[in-house]
Protein backbone atom coordinates (compact mmCIF):
# COMPACT_ATOMS: atom_id res chain seq x y z
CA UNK A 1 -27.06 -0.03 0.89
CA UNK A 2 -23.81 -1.79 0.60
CA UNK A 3 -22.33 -4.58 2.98
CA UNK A 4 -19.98 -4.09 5.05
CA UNK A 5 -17.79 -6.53 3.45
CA UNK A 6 -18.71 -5.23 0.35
CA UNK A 7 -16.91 -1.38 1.38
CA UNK A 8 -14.25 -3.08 3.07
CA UNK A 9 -13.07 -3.90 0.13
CA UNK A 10 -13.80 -1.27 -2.02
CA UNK A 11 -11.74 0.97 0.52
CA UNK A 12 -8.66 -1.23 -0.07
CA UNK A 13 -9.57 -0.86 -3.85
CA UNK A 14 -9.58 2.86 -3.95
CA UNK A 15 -6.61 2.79 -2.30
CA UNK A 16 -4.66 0.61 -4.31
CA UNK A 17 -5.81 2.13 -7.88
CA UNK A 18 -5.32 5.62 -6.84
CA UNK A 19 -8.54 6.72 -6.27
CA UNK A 20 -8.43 8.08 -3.27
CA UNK A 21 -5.46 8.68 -0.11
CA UNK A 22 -5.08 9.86 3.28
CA UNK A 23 -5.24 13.46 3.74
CA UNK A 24 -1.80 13.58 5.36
CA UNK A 25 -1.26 16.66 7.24
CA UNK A 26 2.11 18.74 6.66
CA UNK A 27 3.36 19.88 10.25
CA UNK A 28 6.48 20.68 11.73
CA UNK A 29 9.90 20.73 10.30
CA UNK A 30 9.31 17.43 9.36
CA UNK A 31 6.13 17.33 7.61
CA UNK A 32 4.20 15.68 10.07
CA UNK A 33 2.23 12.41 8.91
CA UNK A 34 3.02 13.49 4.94
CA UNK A 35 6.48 13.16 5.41
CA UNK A 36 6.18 10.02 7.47
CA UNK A 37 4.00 9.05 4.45
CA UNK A 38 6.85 9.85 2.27
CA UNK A 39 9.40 8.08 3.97
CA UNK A 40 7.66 4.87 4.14
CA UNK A 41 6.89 4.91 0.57
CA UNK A 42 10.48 5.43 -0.29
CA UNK A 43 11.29 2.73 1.88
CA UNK A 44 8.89 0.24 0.29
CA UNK A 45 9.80 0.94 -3.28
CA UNK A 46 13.84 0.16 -2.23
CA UNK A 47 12.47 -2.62 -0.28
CA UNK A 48 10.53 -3.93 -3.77
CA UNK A 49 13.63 -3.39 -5.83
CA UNK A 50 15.52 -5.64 -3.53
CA UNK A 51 12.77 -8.16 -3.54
CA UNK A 52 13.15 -8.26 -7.26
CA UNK A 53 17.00 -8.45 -7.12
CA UNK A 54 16.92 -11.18 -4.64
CA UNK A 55 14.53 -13.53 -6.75
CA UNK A 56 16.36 -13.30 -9.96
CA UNK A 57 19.73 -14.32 -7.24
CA UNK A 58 17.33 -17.75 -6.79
CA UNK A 59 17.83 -18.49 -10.27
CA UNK A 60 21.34 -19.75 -9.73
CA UNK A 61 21.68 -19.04 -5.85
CA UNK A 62 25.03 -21.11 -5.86
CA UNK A 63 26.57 -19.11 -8.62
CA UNK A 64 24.82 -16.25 -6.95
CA UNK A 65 25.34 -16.80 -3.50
CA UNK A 66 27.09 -13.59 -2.30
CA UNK A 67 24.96 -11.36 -4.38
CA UNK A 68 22.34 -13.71 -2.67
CA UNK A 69 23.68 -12.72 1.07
CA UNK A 70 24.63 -9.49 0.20
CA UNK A 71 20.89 -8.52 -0.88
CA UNK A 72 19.75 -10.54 1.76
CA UNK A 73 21.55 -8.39 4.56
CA UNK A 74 20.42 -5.26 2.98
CA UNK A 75 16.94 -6.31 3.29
CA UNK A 76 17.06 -6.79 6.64
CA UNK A 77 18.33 -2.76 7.19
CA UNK A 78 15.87 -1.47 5.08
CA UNK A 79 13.06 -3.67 6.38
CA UNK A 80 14.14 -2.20 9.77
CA UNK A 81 13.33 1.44 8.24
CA UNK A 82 10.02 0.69 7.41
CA UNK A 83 8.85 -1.46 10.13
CA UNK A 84 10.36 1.42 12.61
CA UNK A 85 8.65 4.43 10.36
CA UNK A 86 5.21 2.60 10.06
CA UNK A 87 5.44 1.54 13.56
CA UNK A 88 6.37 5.45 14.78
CA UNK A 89 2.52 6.64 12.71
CA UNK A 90 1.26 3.54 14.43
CA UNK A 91 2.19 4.84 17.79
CA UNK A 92 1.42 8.32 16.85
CA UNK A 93 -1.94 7.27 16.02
CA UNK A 94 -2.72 5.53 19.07
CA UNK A 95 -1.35 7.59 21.45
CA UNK A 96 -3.99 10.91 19.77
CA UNK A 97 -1.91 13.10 18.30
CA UNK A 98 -4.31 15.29 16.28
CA UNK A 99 -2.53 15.15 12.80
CA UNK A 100 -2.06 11.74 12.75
CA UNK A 101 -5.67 10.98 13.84
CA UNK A 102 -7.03 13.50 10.98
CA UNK A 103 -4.90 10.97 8.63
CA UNK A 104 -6.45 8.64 10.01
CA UNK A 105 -6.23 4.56 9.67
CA UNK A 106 -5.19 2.21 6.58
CA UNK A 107 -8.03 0.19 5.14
CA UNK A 108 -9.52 -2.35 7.52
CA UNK A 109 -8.11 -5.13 5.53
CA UNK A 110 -5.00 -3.44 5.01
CA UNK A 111 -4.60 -2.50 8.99
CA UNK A 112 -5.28 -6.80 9.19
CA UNK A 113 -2.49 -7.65 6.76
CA UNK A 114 0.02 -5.25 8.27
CA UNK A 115 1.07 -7.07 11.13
CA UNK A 116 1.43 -10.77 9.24
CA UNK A 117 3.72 -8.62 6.95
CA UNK A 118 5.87 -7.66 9.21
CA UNK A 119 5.52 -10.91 10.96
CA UNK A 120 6.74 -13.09 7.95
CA UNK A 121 9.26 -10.41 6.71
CA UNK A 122 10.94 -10.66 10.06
CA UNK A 123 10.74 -14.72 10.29
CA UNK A 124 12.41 -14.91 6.45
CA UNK A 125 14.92 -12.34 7.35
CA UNK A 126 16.31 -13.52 10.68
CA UNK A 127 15.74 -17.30 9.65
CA UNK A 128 18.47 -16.53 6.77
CA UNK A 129 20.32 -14.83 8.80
CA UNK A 130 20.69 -17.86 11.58
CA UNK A 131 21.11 -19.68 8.70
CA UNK A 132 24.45 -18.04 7.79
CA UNK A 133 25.16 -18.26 11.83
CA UNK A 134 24.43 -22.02 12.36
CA UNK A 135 25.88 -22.91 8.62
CA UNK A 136 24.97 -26.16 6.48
CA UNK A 137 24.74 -28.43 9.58
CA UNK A 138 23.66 -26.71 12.23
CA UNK A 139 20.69 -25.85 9.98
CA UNK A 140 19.67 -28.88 9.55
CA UNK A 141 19.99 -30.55 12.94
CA UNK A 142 16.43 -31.02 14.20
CA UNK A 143 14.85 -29.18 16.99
CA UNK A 144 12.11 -30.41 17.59
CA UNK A 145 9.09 -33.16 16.34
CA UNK A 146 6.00 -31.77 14.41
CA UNK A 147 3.48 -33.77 13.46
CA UNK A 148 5.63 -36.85 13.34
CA UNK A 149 8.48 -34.31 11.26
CA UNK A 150 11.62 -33.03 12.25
CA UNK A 151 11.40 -29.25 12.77
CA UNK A 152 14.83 -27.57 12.22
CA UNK A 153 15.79 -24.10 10.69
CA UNK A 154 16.20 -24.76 7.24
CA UNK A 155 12.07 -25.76 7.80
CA UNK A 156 11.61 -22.70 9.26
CA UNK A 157 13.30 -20.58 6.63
CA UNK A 158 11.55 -22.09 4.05
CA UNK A 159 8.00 -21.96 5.52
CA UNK A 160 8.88 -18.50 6.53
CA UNK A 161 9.36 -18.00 3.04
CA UNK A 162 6.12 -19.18 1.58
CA UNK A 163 4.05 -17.24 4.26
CA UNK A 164 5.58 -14.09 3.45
CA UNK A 165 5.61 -14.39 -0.33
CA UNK A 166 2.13 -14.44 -0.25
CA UNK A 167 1.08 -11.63 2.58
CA UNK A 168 3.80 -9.20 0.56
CA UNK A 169 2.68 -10.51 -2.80
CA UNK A 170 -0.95 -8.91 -1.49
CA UNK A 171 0.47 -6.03 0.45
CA UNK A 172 2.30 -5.14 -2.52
CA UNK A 173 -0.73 -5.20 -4.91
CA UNK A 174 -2.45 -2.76 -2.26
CA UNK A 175 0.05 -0.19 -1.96
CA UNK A 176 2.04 -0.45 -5.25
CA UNK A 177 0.45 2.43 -6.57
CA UNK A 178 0.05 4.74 -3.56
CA UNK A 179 3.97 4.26 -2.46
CA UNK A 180 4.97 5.49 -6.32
CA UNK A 181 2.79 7.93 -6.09
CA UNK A 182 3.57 9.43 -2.63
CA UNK A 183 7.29 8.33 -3.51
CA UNK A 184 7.47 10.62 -6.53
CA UNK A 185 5.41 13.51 -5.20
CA UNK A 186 2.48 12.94 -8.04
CA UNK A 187 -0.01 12.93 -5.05
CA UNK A 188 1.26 16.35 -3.67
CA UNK A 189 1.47 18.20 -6.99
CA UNK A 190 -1.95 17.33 -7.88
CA UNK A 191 -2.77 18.67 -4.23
CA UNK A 192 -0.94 21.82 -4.91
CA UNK A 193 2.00 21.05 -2.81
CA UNK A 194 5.28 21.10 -3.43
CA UNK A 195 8.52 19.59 -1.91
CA UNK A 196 7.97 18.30 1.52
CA UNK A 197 10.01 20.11 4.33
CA UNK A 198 12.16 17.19 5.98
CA UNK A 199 12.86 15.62 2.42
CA UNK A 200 16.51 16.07 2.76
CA UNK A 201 16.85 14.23 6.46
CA UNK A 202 14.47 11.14 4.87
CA UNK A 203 16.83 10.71 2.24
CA UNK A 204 19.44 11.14 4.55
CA UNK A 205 18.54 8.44 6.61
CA UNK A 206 17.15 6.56 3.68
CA UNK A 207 20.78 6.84 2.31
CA UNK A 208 22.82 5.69 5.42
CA UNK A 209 20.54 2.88 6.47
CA UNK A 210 21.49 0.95 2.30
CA UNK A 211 25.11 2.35 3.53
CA UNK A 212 24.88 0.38 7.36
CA UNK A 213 23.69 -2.35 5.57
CA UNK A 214 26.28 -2.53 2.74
CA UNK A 215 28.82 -2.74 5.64
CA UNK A 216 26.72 -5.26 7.38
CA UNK A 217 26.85 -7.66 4.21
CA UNK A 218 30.29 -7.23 3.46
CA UNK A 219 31.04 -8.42 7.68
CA UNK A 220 28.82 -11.43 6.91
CA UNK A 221 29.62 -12.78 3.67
CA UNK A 222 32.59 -14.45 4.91
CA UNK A 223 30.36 -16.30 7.64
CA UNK A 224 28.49 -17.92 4.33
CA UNK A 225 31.62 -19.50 3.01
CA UNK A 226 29.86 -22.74 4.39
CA UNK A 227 27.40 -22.85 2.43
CA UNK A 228 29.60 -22.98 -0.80
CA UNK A 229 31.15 -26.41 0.10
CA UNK A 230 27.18 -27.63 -0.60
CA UNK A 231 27.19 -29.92 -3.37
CA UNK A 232 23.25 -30.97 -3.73
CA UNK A 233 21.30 -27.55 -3.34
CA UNK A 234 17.94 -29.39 -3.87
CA UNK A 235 18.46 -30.21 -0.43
CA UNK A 236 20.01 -26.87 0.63
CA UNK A 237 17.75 -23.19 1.13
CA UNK A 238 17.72 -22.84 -2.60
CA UNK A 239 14.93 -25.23 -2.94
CA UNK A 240 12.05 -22.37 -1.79
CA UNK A 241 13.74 -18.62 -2.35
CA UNK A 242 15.10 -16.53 0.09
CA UNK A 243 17.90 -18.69 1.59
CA UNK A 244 21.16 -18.34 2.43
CA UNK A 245 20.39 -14.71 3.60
C-alpha cells in the first residue's frame, strides 16, 4: 500500500504530465466550473508570457525600463484576473455548490502552494509598484531594523522577488501542461466536447482586462521618470528582477 506522502505526490504528478484532470462540469450559460477552468488557464498562459517578457526586460532594465514598467503594470491586471477567477471556484467550492464540489479540489500540495503564490505575486507586484510611487529615495529610506539591517522597500521588492520566483517557478511546473491543455481545448476534444458556451464573454473580459492595463501603464510610466536619473543600477531594483514595476 502506498504512503500517503508517496500519493500526494503522485496526484500532483498526474496532474502536471497530463495524466489525469478534474472532471469539470459544463453548466449554465457559462459553463459552470469548465469554463471557470478555461478562463484561468487562459489567464495563466498570458500571465507566463509576461513573465517571460519581463525577464528578458532584466537584461538591460535601464535601457529597458519602460518596457520594464509597462509589463510590470500589465501583470498586475492580469494577475488580478486570475487571483479573482481562482478565488470565485474557491468560494464556489466552499460554500457547496454541487458542480464545483463534483470537480472537486487541486492536489493537496498544489491546494498548499496556491496561497504562497498568490501571496508572493501580490508582494512583487505592489512592492514595484510603491516603488514607482516612493521613487529612487523614498525607496531606499529605511523603515525599520531587522536583525541589526535596515528594512526599506527596495528590500522588500527584492525579497518579494526571490520568494515568488521560486513558488511560481513550482506552480508553473505543476500546471504548465494542464493550463495549455484546457487553454487550447485538447482536454475537451478528447472528452468529446466541443467549444465551451461562455467562451466569447472569457475572452471578452480576458481582452479588456490587457486593454485596462495598457492604459494603466501608459498613466504610470511617467511616475518612473525617477528612476532614469539612476546612475549605479547595482544598487538600484535591477540587481534581483522584477523592479521598477
Amino acid at each position: 500500500m502506498q504512503s500517503v506522502g508517496v500519493r500526494v505526490l503522485d496526484d500532483v504528478l498526474h496532474e502536471a504530465v497530463g495524466r489525469r484532470h478534474r472532471p469539470d462540469p459544463v453548466t449554465g450559460a457559462t459553463s459552470g466550473p469548465a469554463g471557470n477552468a478555461e478562463l484561468t488557464a487562459w489567464t495563466g498562459l498570458v500571465l507566463l508570457a509576461l513573465i517571460a517578457v519581463e525577464l528578458v526586460t532584466l537584461l538591460d532594465v535601464h535601457g529597458l525600463l519602460s518596457w520594464h514598467v509597462v509589463v510590470g503594470v500589465l501583470l498586475t491586471a492580469v494577475a488580478a484576473l486570475k487571483i479573482a477567477s481562482t478565488g470565485w471556484r474557491i468560494l464556489r467550492y466552499y460554500t457547496g455548490n454541487g458542480p464545483y464540489r463534483t470537480a472537486g479540489p487541486p492536489p493537496v500540495l498544489l491546494r498548499i502552494l496556491g496561497p504562497m503564490v498568490i501571496a508572493g505575486t501580490v508582494a512583487v507586484l505592489v512592492s514595484g509598484l510603491w516603488l514607482i510611487a516612493v521613487g529612487p529615495d523614498g525607496s531606499r529610506r529605511p523603515m525599520a531594523t531587522v536583525l541589526g539591517r535596515p528594512l526599506d522597500w527596495l528590500t522588500i521588492h527584492k525579497v518579494s522577488f526571490l520568494f515568488f520566483a521560486a513558488v511560481v517557478g513550482v506552480h508553473t511546473l505543476a500546471r504548465l501542461i494542464p493550463a495549455v491543455n484546457l487553454g487550447t481545448g485538447r482536454s475537451r476534444r478528447e472528452g468529446g466536447v466541443g467549444r465551451l458556451r461562455g467562451w466569447g464573454p472569457r475572452l471578452a473580459i480576458v481582452t479588456a482586462t490587457l486593454v485596462a492595463g495598457a492604459l494603466a501603464a501608459v498613466l504610470i510610466l511617467p511616475a518612473a521618470s525617477g528612476w532614469r536619473n539612476e546612475r549605479d543600477f547595482h544598487d538600484s531594483p535591477a540587481g534581483t528582477g522584477f523592479h521598477h514595476d
